[in-house]
Protein backbone atom coordinates (compact mmCIF):
# COMPACT_ATOMS: atom_id res chain seq x y z
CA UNK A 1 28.31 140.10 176.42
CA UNK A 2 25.88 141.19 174.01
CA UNK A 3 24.89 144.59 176.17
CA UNK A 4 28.99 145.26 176.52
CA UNK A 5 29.27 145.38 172.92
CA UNK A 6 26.06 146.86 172.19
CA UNK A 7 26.90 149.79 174.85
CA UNK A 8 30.56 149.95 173.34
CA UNK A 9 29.58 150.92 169.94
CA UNK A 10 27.34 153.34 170.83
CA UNK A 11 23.98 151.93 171.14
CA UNK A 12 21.73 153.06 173.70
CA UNK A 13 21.09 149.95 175.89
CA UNK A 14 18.54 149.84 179.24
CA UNK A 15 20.32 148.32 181.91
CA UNK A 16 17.06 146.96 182.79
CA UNK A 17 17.91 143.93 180.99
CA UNK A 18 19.74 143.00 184.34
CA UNK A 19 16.99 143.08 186.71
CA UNK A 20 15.89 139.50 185.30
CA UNK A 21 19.13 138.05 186.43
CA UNK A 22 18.92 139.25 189.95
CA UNK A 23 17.30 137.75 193.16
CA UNK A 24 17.51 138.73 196.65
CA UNK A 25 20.61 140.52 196.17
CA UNK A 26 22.62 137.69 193.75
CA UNK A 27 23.11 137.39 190.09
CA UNK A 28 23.21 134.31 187.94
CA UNK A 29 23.33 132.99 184.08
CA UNK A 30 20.20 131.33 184.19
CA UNK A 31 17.00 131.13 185.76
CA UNK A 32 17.04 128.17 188.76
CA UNK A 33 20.62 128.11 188.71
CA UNK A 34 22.23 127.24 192.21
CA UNK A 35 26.33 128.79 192.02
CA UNK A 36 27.91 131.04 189.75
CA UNK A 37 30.20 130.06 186.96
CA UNK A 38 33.36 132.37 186.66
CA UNK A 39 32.94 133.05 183.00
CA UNK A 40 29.55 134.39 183.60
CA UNK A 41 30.26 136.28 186.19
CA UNK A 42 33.98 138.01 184.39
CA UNK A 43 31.24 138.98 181.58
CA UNK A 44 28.97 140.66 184.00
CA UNK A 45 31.69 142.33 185.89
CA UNK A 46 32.59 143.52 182.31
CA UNK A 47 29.35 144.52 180.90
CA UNK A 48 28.67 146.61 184.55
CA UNK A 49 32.17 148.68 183.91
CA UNK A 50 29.71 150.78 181.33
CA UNK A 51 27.33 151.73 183.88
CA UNK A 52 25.67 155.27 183.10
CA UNK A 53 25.18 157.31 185.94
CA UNK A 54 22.12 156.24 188.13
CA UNK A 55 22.33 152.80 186.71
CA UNK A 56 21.82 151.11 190.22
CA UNK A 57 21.19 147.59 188.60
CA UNK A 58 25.01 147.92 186.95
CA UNK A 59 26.70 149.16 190.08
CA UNK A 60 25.09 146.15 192.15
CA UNK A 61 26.37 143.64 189.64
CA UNK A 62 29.81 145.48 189.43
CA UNK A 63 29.81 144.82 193.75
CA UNK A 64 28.32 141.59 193.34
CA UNK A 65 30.38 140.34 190.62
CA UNK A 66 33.57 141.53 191.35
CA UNK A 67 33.39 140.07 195.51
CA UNK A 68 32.98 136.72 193.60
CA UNK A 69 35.32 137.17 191.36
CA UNK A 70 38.07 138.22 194.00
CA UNK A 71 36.65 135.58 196.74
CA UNK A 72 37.47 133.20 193.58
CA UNK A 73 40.75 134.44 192.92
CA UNK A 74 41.61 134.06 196.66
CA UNK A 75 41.15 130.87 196.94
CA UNK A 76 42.89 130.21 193.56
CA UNK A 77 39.10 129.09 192.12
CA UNK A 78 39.46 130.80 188.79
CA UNK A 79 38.00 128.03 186.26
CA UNK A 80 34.89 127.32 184.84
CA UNK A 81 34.00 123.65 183.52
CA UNK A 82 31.72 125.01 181.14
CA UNK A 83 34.88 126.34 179.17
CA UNK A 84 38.78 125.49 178.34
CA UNK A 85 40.84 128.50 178.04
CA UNK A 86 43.93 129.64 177.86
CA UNK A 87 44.36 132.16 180.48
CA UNK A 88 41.22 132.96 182.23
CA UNK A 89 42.54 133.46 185.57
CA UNK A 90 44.45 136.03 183.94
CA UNK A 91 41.78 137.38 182.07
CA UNK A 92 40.18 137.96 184.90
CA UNK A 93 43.22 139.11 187.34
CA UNK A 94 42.94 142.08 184.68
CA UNK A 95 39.41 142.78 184.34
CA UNK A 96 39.93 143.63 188.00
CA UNK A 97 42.79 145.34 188.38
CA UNK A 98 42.07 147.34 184.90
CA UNK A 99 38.43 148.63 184.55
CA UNK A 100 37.27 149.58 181.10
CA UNK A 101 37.30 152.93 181.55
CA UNK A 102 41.03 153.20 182.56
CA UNK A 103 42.21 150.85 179.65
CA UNK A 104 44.42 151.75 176.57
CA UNK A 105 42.89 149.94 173.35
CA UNK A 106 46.36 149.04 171.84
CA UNK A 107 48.10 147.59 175.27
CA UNK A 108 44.37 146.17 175.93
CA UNK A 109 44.71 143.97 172.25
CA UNK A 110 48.17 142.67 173.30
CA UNK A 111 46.98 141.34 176.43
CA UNK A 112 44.40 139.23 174.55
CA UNK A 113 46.59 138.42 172.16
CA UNK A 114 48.51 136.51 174.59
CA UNK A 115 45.53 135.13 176.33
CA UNK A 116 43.14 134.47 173.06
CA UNK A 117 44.04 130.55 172.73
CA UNK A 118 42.75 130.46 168.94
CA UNK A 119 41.72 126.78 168.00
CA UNK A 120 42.87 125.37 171.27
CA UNK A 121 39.90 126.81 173.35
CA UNK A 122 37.36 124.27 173.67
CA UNK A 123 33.69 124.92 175.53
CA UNK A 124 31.81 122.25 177.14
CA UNK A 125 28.55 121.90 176.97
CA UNK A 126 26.78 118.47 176.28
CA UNK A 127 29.85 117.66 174.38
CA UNK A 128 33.35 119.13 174.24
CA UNK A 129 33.19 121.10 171.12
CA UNK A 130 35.34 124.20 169.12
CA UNK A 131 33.97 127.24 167.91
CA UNK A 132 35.86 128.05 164.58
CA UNK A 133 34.48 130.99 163.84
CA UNK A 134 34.69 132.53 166.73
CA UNK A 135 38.34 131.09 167.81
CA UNK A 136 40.87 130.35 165.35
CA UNK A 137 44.34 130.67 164.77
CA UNK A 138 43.95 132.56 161.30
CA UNK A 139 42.25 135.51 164.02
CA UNK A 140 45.34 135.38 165.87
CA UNK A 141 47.78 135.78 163.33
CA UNK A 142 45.50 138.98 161.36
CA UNK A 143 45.70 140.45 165.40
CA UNK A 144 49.45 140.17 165.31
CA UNK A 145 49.71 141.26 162.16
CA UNK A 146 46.96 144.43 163.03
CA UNK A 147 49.42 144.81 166.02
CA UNK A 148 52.67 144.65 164.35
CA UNK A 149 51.34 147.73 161.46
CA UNK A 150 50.38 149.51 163.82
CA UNK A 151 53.37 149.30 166.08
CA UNK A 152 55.41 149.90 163.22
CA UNK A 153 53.31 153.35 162.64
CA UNK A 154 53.60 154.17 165.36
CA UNK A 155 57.60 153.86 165.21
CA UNK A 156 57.59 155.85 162.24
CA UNK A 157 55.67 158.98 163.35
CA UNK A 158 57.88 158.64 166.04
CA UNK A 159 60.79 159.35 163.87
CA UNK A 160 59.12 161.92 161.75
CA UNK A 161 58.39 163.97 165.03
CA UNK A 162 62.43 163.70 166.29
């Protein structure tokens, strides 16, 4: 995730980074590990949608990635232990259907606010535990607010053109 938003603010990120998550043709979270969790693999599938041209390391993660992903999805697989979320079937149902590049940034933050579950996400790891500042409800309700202005700016410049 780090690389996506590294890349999406304009930093000039190697792609390399990749090639130490890839064996034989498969990618994976961490070294020895034997199957792919879904979260990982939505983040890769995201992080590959800002491949440069020649990036052949981003393009193989993007095929890899997004046949697990869909294999997932067809056999109605889309959960990961590791994490409790909302909506990540959905999350991911639009991460492949919608690549990054053909996404509008106001319709893309009210999709996630309805999927961002706020203090009810919970992530597994040696114990169930929250992340408060990274999901809380007081984030939710400054993104509907954030929404809602600019909605209503939008409605107004609307007027002022008719």
């Amino acid at each position: 995730m780090a690389f996506r938003l590294l890349r999406l603010h304009g930093y000039q990120v190697s792609s390399d980074v990749f090639k130490h998550f890839e064996k034989d043709g498969n990618f994976f979270c961490f070294a020895g590990q034997s199957t792919q969790a879904v979260t990982g693999m939505y983040n890769l599938l995201r992080a590959s949608q800002l491949q440069y041209p020649g990036e052949t390391i981003l393009k193989e993660a993007r095929n890899f990635s997004s046949k697990f992903l869909r294999e997932k999805q067809a056999s109605n697989q889309l959960f990961d232990k590791w994490i409790i979320t909302k909506d990540l079937p959905g999350e991911v149902s639009y991460a492949l259907d919608i690549p990054w590049y053909a996404s509008l940034p106001r319709i893309e933050t009210r999709f996630y606010i309805e999927q961002y579950g706020g203090e009810n996400d919970i992530w597994i790891g040696k114990t169930l535990y929250r992340m408060p500042f990274v999901n809380n409800n007081l984030y939710l309700e400054l993104a509907k607010a954030d929404y809602n202005n600019c909605q209503a700016l939008h409605k107004l410049e609307w007027i002022n053109i008719l």
